[in-house]
C-alpha atoms as a PDB file:
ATOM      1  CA  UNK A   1     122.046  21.965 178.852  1.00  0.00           C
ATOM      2  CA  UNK A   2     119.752  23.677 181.411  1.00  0.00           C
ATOM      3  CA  UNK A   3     116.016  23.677 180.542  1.00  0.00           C
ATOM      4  CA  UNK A   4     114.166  27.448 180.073  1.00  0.00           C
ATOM      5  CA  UNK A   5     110.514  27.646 180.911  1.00  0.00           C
ATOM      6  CA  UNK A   6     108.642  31.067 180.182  1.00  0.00           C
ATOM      7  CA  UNK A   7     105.589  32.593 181.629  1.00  0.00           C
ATOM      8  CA  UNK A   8     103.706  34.502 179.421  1.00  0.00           C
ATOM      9  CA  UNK A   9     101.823  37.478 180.906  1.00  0.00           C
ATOM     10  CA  UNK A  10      97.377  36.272 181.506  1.00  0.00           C
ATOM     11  CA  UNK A  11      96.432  39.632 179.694  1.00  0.00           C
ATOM     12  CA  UNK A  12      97.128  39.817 175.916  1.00  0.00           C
ATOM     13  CA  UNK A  13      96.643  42.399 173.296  1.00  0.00           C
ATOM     14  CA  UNK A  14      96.694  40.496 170.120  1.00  0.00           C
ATOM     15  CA  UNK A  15      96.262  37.154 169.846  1.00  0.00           C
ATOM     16  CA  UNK A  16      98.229  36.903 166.673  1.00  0.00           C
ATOM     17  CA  UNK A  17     101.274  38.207 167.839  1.00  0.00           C
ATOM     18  CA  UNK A  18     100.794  36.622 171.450  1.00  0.00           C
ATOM     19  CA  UNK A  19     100.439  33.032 169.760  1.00  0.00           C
ATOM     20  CA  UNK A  20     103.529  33.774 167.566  1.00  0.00           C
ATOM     21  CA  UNK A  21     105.711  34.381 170.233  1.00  0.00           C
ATOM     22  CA  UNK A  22     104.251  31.573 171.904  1.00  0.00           C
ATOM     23  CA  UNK A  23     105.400  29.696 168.520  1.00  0.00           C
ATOM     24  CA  UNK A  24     108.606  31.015 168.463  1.00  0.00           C
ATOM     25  CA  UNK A  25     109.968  30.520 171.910  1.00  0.00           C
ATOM     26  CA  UNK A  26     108.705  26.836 171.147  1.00  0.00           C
ATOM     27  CA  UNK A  27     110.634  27.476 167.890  1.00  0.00           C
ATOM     28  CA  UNK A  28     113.951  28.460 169.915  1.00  0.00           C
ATOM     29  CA  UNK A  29     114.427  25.487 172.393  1.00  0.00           C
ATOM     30  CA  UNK A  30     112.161  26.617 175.058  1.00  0.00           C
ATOM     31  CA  UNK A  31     110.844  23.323 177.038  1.00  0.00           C
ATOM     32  CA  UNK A  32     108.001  24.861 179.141  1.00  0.00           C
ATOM     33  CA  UNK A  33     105.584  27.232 179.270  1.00  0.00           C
ATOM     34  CA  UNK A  34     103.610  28.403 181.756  1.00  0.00           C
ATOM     35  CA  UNK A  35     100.893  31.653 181.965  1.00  0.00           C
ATOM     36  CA  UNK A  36     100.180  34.315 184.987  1.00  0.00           C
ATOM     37  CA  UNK A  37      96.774  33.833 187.014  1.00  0.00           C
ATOM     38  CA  UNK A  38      94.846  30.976 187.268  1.00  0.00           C
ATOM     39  CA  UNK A  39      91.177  30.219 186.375  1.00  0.00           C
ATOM     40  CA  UNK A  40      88.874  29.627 183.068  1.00  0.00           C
ATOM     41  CA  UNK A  41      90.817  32.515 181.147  1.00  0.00           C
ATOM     42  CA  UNK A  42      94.341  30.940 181.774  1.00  0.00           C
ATOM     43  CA  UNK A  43      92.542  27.650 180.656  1.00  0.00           C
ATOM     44  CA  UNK A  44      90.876  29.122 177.319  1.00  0.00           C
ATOM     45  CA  UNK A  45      94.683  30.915 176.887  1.00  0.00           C
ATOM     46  CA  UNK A  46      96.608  27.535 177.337  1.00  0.00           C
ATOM     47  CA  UNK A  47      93.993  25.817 174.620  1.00  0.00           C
ATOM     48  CA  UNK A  48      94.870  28.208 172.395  1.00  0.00           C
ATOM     49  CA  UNK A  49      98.889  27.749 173.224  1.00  0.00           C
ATOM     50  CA  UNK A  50      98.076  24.083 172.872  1.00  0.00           C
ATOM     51  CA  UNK A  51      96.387  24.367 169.604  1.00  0.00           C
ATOM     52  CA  UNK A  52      99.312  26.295 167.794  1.00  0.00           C
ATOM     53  CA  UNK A  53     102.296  24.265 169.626  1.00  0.00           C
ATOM     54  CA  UNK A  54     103.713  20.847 169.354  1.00  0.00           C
ATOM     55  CA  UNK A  55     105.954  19.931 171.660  1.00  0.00           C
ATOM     56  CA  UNK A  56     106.495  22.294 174.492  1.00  0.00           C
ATOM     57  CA  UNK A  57     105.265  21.232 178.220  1.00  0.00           C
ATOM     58  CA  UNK A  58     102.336  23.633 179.322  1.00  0.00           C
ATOM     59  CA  UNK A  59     102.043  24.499 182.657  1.00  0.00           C
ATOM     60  CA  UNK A  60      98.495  24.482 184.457  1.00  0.00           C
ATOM     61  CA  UNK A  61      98.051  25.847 187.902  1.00  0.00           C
ATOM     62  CA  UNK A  62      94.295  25.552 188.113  1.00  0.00           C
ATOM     63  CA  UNK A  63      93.314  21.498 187.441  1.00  0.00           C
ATOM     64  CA  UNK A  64      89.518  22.119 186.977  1.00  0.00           C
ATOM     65  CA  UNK A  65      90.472  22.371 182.888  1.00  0.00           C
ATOM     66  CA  UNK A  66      93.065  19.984 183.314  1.00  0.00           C
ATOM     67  CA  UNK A  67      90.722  16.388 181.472  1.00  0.00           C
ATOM     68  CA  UNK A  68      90.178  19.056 178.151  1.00  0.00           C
ATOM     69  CA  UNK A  69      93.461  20.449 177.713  1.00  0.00           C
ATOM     70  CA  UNK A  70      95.333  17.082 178.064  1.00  0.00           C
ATOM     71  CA  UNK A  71      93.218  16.431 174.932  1.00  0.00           C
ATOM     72  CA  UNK A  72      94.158  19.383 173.149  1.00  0.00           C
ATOM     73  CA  UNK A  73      97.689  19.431 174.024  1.00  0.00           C
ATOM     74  CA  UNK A  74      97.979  15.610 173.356  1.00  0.00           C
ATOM     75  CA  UNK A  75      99.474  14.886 176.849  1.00  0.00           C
ATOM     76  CA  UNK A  76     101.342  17.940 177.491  1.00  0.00           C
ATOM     77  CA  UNK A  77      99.966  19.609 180.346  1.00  0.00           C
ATOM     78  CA  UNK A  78     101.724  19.415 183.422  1.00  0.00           C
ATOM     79  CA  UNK A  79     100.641  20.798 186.511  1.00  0.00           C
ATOM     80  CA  UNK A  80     103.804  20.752 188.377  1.00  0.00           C
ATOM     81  CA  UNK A  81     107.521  20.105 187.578  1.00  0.00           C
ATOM     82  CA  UNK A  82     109.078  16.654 186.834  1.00  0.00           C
ATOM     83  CA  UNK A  83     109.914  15.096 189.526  1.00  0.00           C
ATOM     84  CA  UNK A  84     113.350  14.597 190.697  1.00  0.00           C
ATOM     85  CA  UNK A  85     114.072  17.823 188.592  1.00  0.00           C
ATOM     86  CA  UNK A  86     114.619  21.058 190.503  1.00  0.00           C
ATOM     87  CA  UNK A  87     113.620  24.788 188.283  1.00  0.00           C
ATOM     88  CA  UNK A  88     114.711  27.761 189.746  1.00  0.00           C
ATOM     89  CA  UNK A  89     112.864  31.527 189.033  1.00  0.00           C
ATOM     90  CA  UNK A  90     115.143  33.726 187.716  1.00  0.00           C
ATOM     91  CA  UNK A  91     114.899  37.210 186.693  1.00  0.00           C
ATOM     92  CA  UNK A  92     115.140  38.441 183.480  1.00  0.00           C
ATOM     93  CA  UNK A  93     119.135  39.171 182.881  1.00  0.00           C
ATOM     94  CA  UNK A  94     120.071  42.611 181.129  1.00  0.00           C
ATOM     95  CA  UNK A  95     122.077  41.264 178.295  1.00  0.00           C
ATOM     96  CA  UNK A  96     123.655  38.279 176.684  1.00  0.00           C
ATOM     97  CA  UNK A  97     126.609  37.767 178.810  1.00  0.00           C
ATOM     98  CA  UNK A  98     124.396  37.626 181.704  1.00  0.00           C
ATOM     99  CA  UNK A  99     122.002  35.227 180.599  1.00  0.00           C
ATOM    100  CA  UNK A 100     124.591  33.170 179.911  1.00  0.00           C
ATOM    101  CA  UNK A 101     126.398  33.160 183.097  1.00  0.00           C
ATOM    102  CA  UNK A 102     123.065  32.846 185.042  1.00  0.00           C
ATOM    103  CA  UNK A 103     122.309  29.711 183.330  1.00  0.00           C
ATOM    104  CA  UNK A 104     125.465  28.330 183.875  1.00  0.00           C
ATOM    105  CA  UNK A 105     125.352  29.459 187.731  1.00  0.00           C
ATOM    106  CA  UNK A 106     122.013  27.458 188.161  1.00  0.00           C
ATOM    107  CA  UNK A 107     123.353  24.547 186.203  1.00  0.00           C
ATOM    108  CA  UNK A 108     126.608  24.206 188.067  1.00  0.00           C
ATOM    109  CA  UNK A 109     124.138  24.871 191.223  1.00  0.00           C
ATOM    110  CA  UNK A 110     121.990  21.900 190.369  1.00  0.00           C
ATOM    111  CA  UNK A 111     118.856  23.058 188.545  1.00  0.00           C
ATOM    112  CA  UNK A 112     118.042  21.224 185.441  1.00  0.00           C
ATOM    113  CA  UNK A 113     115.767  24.548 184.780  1.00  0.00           C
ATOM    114  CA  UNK A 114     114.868  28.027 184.750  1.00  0.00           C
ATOM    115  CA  UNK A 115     111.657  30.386 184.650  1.00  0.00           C
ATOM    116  CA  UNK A 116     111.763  33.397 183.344  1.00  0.00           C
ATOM    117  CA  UNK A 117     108.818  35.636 182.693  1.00  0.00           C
ATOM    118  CA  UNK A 118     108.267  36.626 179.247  1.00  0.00           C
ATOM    119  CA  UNK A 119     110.113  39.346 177.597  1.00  0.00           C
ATOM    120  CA  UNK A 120     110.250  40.028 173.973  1.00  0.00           C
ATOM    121  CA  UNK A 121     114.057  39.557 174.429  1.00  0.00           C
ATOM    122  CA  UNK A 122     114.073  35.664 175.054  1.00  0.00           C
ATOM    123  CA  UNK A 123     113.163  34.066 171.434  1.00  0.00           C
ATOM    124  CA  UNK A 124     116.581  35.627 170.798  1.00  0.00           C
ATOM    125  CA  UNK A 125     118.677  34.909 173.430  1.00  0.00           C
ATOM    126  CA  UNK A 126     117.370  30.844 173.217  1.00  0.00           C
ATOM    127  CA  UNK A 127     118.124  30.914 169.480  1.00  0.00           C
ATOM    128  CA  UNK A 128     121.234  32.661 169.866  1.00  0.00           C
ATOM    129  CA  UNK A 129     122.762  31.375 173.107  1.00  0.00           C
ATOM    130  CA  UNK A 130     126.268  32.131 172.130  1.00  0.00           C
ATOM    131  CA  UNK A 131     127.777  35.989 172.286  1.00  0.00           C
ATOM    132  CA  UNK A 132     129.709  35.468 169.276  1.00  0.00           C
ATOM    133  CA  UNK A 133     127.584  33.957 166.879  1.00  0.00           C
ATOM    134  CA  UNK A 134     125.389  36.293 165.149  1.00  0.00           C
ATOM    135  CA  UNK A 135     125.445  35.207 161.649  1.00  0.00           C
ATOM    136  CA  UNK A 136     121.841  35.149 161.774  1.00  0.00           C
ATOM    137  CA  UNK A 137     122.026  39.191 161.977  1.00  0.00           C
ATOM    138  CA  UNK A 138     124.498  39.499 159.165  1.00  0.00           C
ATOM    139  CA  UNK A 139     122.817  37.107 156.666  1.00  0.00           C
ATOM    140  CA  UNK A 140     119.381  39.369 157.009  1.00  0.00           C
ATOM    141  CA  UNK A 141     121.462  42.512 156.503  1.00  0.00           C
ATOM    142  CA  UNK A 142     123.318  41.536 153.796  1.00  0.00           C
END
């Protein structure tokens, strides 16, 4: 199964509901994430992210902050991709069946995984991978 890593936008509004998505796209399988910019804001940002998640890889462009939030993330920070693995950007596909087939494109291509920049739409396309299975939907309606 390919790999998804997100990058969440540097700005946020609330921190709440930033750090709860940041929670739930941990929540729904994603392996990385990463955040826009560099510099001591994307540091203080990824502390928080690293406070409130547990397993997730965080991705750290500037390495100034890099001996501080190894300590806060317990060992998670990573400041460039595995090696011997190959991620591929990808923009963000317009519906299910898409991000479906572009997954499988870049996994029959190779990749072991993809970045995708944050949209609201991701927590449930990685919980919900599959078209047809939406029984999550139908046991909150009723």
């Amino acid at each position: 199964m390919i790999k998804v890593g997100v990058i969440m936008p540097a700005t946020i509004d609330d921190a709440g509901e930033f750090l709860a998505d940041v929670r739930a796209l941990e929540a729904a399988g994603a392996k990385l994430i990463g955040l826009e910019g560099n510099g001591r804001e994307q540091a203080i940002l990824l502390a928080a992210i690293a406070a409130v998640t547990e397993s997730v890889q965080l991705h750290l462009s500037d390495p100034e902050a890099i001996a501080l939030l190894q300590k806060l993330s317990r060992g998670r920070i990573v400041t460039s991709m595995p090696l011997g693995e190959t991620w591929v950007e990808m923009s963000m596909p317009s519906d299910r069946d898409s991000w479906t087939a572009s997954l499988r494109a870049h996994e029959a291509a190779g990749a072991h995984g993809v970045i995708v920049a944050w949209d609201p739409r991701l927590i449930d396309l990685l919980r919900n991978p599959e078209p047809d299975d939406r029984s999550d939907l139908l046991m909150s309606t009723g």
